[in-house]
Protein backbone atom coordinates (compact mmCIF):
# COMPACT_ATOMS: atom_id res chain seq x y z
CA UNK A 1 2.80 19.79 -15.11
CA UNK A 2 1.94 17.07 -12.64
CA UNK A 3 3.47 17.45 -9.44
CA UNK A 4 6.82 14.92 -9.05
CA UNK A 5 6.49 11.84 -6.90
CA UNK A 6 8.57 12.76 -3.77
CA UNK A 7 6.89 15.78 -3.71
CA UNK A 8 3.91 13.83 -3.45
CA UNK A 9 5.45 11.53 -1.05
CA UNK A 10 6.07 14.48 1.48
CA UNK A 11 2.97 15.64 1.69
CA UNK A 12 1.27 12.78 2.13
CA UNK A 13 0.53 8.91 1.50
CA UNK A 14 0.70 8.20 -2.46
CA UNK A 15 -1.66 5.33 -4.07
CA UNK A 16 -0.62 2.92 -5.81
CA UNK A 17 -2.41 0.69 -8.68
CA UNK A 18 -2.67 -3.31 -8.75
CA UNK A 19 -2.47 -6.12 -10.68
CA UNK A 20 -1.44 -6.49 -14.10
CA UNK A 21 -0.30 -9.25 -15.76
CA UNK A 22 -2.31 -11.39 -13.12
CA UNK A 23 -5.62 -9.83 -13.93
CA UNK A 24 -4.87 -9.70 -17.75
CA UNK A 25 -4.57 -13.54 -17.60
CA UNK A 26 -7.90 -13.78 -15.91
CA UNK A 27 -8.91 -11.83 -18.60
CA UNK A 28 -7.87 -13.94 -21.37
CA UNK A 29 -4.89 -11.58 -22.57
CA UNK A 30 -1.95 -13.04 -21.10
CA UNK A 31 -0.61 -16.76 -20.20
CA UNK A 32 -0.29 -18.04 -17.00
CA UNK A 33 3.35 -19.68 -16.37
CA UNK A 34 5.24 -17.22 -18.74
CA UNK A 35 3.70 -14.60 -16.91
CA UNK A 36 4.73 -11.92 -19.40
CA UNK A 37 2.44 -9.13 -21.42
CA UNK A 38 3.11 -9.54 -24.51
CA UNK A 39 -0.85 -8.16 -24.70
CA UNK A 40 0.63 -4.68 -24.83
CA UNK A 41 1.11 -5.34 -28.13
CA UNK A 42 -1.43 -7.90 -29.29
CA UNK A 43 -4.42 -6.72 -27.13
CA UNK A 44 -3.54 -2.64 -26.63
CA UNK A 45 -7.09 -2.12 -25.72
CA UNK A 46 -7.54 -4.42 -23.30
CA UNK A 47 -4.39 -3.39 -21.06
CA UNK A 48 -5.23 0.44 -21.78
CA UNK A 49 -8.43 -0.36 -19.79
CA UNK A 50 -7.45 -2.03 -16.84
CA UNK A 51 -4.80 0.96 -16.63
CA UNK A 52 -8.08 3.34 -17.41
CA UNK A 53 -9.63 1.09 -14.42
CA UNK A 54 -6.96 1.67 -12.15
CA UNK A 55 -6.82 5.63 -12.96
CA UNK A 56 -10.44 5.78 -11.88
CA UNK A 57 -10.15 3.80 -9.20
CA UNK A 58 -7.85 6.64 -7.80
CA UNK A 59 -4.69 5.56 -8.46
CA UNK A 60 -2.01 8.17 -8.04
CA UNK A 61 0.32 5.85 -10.04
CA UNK A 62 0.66 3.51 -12.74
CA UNK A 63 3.73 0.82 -13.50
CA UNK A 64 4.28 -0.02 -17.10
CA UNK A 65 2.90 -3.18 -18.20
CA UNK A 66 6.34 -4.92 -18.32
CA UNK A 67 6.27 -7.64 -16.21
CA UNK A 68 8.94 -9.95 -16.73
CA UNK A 69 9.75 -7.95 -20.09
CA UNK A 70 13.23 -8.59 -20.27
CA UNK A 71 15.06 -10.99 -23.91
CA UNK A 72 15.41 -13.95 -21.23
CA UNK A 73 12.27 -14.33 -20.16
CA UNK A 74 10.46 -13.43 -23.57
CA UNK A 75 9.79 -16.94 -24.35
CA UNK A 76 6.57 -18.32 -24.64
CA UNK A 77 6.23 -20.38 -28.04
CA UNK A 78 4.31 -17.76 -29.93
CA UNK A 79 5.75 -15.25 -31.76
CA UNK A 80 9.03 -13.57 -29.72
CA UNK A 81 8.78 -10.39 -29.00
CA UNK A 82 12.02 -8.34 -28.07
CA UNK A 83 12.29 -6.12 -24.84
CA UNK A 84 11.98 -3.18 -26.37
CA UNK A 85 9.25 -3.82 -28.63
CA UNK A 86 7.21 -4.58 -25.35
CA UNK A 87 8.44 -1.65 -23.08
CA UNK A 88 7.99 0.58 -25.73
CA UNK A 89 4.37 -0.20 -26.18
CA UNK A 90 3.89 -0.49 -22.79
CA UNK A 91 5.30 2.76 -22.12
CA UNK A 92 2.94 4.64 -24.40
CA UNK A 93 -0.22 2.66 -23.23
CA UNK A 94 0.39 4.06 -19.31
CA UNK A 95 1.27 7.40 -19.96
CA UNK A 96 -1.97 7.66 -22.39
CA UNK A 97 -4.44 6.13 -19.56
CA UNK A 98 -1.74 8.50 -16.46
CA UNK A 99 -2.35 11.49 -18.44
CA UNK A 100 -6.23 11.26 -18.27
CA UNK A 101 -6.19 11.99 -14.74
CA UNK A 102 -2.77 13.85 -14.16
CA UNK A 103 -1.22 10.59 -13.02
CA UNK A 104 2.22 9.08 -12.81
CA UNK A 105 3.90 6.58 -14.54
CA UNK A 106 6.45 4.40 -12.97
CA UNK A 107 8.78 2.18 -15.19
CA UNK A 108 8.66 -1.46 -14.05
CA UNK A 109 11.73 -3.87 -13.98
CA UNK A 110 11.29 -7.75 -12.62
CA UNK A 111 14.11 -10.51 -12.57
CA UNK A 112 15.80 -11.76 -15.71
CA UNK A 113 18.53 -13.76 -16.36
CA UNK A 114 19.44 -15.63 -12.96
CA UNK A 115 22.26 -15.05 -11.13
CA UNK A 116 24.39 -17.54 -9.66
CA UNK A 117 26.40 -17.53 -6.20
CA UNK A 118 29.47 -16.72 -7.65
CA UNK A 119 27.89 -13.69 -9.50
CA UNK A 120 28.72 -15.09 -12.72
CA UNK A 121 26.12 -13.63 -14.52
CA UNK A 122 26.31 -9.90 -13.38
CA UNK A 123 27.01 -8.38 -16.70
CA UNK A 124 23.96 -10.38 -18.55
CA UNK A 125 21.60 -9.37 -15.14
CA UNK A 126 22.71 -6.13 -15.53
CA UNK A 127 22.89 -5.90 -19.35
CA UNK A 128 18.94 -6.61 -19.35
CA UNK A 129 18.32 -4.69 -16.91
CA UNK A 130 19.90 -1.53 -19.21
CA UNK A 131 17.90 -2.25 -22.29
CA UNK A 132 14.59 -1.49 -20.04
CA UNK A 133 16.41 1.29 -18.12
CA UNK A 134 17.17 2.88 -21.77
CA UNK A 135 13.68 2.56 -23.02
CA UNK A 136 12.48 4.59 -19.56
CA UNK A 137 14.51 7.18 -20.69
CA UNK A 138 13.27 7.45 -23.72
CA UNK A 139 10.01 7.46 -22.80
CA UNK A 140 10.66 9.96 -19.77
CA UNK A 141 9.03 8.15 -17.33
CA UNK A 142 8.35 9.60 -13.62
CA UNK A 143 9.96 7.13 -11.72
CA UNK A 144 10.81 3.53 -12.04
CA UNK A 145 10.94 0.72 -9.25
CA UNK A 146 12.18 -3.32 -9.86
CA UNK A 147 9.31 -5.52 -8.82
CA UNK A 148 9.07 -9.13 -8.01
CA UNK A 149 12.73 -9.57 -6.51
CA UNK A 150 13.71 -11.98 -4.16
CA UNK A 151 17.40 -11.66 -3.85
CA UNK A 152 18.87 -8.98 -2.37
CA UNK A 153 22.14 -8.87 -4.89
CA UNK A 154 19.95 -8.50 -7.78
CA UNK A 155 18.36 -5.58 -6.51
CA UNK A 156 21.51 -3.90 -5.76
CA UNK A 157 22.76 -4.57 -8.76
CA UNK A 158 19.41 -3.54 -10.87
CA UNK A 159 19.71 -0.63 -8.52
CA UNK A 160 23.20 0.43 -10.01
CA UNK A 161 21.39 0.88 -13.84
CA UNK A 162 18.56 2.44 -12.44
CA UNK A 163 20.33 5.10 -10.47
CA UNK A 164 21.98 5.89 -14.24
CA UNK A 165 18.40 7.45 -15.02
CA UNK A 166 18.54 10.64 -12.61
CA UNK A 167 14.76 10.04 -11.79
CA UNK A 168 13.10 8.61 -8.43
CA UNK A 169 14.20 5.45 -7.76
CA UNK A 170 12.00 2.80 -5.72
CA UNK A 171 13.26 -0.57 -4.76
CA UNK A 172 10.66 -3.49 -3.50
CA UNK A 173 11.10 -7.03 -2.80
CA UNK A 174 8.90 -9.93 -2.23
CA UNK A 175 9.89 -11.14 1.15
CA UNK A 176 8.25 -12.93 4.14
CA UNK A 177 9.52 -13.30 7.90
CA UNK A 178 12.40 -15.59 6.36
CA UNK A 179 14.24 -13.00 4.55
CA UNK A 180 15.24 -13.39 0.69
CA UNK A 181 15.79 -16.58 -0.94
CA UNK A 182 19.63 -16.82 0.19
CA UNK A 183 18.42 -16.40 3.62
CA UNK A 184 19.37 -12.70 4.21
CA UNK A 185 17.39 -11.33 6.94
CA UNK A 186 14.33 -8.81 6.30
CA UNK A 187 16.22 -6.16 8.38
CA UNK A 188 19.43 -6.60 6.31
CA UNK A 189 17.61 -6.28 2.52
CA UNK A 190 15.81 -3.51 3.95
CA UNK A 191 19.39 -1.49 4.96
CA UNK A 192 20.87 -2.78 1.75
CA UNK A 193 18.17 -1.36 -0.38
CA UNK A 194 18.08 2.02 1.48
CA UNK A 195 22.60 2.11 0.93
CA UNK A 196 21.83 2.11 -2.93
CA UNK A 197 20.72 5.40 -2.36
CA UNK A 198 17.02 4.81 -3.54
CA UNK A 199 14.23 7.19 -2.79
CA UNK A 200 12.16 4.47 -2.01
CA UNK A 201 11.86 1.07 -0.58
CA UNK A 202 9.66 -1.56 0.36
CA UNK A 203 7.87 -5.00 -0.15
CA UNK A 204 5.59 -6.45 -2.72
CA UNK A 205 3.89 -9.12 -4.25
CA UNK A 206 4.58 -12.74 -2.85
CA UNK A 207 2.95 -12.80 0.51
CA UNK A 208 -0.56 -11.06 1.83
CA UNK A 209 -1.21 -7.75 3.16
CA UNK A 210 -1.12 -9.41 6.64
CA UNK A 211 2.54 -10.75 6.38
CA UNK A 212 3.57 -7.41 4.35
CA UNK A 213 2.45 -5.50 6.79
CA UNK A 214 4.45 -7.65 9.47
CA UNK A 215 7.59 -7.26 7.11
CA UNK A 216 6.94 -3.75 6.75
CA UNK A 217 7.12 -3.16 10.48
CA UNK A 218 10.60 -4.71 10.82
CA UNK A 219 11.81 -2.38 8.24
CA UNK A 220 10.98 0.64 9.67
CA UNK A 221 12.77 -0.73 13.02
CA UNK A 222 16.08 -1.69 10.69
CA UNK A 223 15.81 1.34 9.25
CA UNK A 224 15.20 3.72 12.30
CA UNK A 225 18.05 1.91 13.76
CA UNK A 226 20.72 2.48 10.74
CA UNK A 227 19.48 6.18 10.89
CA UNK A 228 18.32 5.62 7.07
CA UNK A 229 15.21 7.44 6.12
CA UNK A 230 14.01 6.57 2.66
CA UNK A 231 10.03 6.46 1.50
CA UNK A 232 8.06 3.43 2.68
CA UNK A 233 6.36 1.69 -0.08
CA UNK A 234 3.68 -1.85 0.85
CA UNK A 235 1.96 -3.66 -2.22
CA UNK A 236 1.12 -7.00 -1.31
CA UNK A 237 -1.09 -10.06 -3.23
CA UNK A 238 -4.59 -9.73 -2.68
CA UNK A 239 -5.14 -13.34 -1.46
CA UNK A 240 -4.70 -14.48 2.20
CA UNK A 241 -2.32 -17.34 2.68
CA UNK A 242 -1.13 -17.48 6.39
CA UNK A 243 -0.14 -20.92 6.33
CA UNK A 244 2.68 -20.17 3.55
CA UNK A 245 3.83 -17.17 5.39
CA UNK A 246 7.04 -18.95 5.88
CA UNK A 247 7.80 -20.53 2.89
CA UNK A 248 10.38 -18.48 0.17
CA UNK A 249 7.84 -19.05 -2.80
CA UNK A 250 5.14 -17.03 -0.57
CA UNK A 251 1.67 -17.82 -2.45
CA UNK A 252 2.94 -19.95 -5.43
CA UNK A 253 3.30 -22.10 -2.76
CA UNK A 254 -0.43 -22.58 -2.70
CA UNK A 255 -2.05 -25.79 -3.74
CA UNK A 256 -4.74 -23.34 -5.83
CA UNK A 257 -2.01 -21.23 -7.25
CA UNK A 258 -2.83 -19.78 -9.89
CA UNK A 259 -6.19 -21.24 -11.06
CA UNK A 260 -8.44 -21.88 -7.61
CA UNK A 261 -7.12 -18.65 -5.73
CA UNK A 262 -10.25 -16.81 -5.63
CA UNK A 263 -12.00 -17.83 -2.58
CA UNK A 264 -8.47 -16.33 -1.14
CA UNK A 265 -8.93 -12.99 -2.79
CA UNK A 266 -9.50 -10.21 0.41
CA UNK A 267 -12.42 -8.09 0.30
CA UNK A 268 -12.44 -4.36 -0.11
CA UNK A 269 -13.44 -3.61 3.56
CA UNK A 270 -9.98 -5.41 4.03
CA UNK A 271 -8.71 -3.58 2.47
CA UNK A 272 -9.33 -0.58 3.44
CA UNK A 273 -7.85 -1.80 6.65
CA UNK A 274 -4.93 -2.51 5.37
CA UNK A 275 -4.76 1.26 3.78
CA UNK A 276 -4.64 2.62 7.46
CA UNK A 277 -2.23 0.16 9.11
CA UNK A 278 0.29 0.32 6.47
CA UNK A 279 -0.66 4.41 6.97
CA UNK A 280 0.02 4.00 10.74
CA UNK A 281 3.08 1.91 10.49
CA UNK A 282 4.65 5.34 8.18
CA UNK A 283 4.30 3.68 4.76
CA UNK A 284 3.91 6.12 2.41
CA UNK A 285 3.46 4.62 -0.91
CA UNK A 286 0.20 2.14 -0.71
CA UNK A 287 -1.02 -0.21 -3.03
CA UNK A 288 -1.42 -3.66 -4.25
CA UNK A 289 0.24 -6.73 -6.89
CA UNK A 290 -1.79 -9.84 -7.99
CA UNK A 291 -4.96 -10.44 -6.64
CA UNK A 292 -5.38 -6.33 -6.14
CA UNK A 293 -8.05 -5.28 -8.81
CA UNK A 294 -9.37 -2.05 -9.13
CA UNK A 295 -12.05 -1.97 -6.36
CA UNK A 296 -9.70 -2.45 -4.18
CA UNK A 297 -7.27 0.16 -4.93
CA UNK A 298 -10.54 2.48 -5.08
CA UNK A 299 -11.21 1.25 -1.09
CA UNK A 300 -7.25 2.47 -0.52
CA UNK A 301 -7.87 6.05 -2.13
CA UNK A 302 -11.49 6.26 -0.09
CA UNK A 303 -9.48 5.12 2.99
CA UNK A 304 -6.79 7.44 2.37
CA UNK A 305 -8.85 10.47 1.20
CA UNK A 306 -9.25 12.97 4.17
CA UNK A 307 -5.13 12.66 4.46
CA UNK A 308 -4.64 13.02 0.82
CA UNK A 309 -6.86 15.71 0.35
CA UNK A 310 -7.80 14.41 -2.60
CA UNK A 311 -11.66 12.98 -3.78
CA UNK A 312 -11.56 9.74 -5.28
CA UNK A 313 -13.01 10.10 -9.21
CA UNK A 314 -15.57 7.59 -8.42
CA UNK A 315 -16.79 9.37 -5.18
CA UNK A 316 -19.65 10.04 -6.71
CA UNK A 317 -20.67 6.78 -7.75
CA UNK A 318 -19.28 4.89 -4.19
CA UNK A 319 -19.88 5.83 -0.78
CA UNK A 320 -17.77 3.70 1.13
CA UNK A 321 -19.94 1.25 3.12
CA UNK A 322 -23.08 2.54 1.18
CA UNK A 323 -23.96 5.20 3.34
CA UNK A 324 -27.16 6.83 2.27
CA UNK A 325 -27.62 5.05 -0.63
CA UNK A 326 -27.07 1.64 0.90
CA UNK A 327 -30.08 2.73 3.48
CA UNK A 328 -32.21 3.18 0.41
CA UNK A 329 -31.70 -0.67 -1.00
CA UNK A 330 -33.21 -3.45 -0.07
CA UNK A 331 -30.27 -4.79 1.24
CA UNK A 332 -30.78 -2.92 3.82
CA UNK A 333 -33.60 -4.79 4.98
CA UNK A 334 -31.87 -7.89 6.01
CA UNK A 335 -29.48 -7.42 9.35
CA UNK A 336 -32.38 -5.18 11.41
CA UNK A 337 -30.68 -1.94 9.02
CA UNK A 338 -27.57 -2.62 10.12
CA UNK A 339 -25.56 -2.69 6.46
CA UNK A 340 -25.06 0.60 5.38
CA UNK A 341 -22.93 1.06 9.11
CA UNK A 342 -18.56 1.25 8.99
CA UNK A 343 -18.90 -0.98 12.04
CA UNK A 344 -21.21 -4.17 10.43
CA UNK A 345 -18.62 -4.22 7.62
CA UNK A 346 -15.75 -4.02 10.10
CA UNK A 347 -17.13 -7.14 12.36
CA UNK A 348 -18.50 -9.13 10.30
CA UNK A 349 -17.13 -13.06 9.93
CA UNK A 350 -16.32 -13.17 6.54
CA UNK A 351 -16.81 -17.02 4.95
CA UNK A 352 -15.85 -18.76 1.64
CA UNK A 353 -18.76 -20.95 1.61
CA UNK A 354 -16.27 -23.70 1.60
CA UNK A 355 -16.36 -26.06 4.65
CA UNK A 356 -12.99 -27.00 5.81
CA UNK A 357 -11.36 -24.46 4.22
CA UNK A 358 -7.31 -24.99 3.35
CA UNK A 359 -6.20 -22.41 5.19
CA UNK A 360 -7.27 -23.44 8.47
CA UNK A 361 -6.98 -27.03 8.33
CA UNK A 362 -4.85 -29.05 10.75
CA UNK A 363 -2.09 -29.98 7.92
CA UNK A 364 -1.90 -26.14 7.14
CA UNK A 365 -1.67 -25.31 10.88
CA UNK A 366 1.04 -28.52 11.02
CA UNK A 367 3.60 -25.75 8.46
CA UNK A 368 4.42 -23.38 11.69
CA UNK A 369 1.64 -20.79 10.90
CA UNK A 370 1.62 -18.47 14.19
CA UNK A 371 -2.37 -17.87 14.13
CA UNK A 372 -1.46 -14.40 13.58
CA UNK A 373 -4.36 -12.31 12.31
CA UNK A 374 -3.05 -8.32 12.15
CA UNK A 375 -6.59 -7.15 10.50
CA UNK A 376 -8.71 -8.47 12.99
């Protein structure tokens, strides 16, 4: 049997997978706006392999394709789909791809029907949130986790129905230096998520891996502070946006959100930086959201393998940085040899090709970005 996630977690940093629903719209299997996979259904094949990618990749996890998979958000003008129908196929489709490599599969909640100031709506939140929670069960999943949250009352209350399971529990929010959308500090969600009792906690999606790893340092001082010691868990978007660092939508902010975002998309030396600071900073469970495709979570598990102890499946296929084989190309000719070296990759100034790039332009330094570059 494969080994359980916390005991994973204790014994050393766990790797996560990437980006679903995002990639399966670049793909042509999902629509962007809706956000939600009905694909699992329509297009089995297609999600099977980017969960087959993932595994490969060396992915020690894999979340259910159920993004947004709740009956309030399963609208989008083709043919309607209930929750279960999706989570059910979903279900299947990552523990067939998880068991091919002795994997995990984690059972993926997002926000559903929205809940009001005056909590008005618990019961329906929480009512949506059971109808996944019962199809986990069902399907005897390893652990699940809510993704995509940006209000800290949701997540306790999603946390309540997940609890009901008797399986590891991980709890993640998209947050930035501002806190959740209500304005509640990052040092407060991060005490509130670790008093539900959850074996895990930690940011993702919304903001890049240099802001999440920013956010992640403040938890562990919130945390360290309350004398709470859950799991660390980091899986940011794979594009760089500094200049919406402090804005509550975090990338959608973006003028070239979600159709010109790939000159934004971080390379897979970065990271494999990323991999060792969120290492250093005592995260525990690494890995990505949108933007994150598989060669990147393959540069986390290569970063990551000496303190795993575990070789990468695609080892031997990629050296990291080339090595020997890079020496061998003709690449190698250009840059006086220099290419197949940790160091050239590290140092290098990275471009876009794109003169006056958004990112750096006076009206994007105007929003309050600090400057601050944690990677370099």
């Amino acid at each position: 049997m494969s080994v359980g996630i916390l005991e994973r977690l204790a014994k050393g940093p766990v790797v996560g997978d990437g980006s679903m629903v995002f990639t399966l719209e670049k793909r042509g299997y999902a629509l962007a706006g809706p956000w939600t996979t009905e694909a699992v259904v329509e297009y089995p094949e297609a999600v099977l392999q980017l969960h087959r990618e993932f595994v490969r990749a060396g992915a020690d996890v894999l979340q259910t394709a159920t993004f947004f998979s709740s009956d309030s958000k399963l609208t989008t003008g083709k043919r309607d789909y209930t929750s279960k129908e999706i989570n059910d196929a979903a279900c299947m489709l990552a523990r067939k791809a998880a068991d091919e490599n002795a994997c995990l599969v984690c059972g993926s909640i997002s926000p559903a029907v929205p809940l009001d100031s005056g909590r008005k709506n618990q019961h329906l939140l929480a009512a949506e949130f059971t109808k996944q929670c019962n199809v986990y069960r069902e399907h005897r999943m390893d652990l699940v986790t809510c993704e995509f949250f940006n209000n800290i009352e949701e997540v306790e209350i999603c946390a309540v129905e997940m609890k009901k399971l008797n399986i590891p529990v991980s709890l993640s929010m998209r947050l930035g230096p501002g806190g959740d959308e209500k304005g509640v500090s990052v040092e407060e969600c991060a005490v509130r998520m670790a008093k539900t009792g959850a074996d895990m906690i930690g940011t993702q999606c919304g903001y890049d891996i240099n802001t999440a790893l920013n956010v992640m340092s403040r938890f562990k001082s919130a945390l360290q502070e309350a004398d709470l010691r859950p799991f660390l868990s980091c899986q940011p978007q794979g594009m760089l946006c500094p200049e919406v660092e402090q804005s509550p939508a975090g990338y959608i902010a973006l003028q070239e959100f979600p159709f010109a975002v790939e000159p934004r998309i971080i390379t897979r030396i970065e990271a494999h930086q990323f991999a060792r600071k969120a290492y250093e900073l005592g995260v525990n469970y690494i890995g990505g959201c949108c933007g994150f495709e598989s060669h990147h979570i393959r540069s986390i598990a290569q970063e990551l393998q000496s303190e795993r102890g575990i070789v990468p499946p695609v080892a031997d296929k990629a050296v990291p940085f080339g090595g020997d084989a890079l020496k061998l190309s003709t690449v190698n000719e250009f840059h006086n040899g220099n290419r197949s070296t940790r160091e050239y990759w590290y140092n290098i100034n990275k471009g876009s090709g794109r003169p006056y790039q958004s990112a750096l332009t006076e009206a994007a330094m105007q929003t309050g970005y600090p400057g601050r570059m944690y990677l370099q």
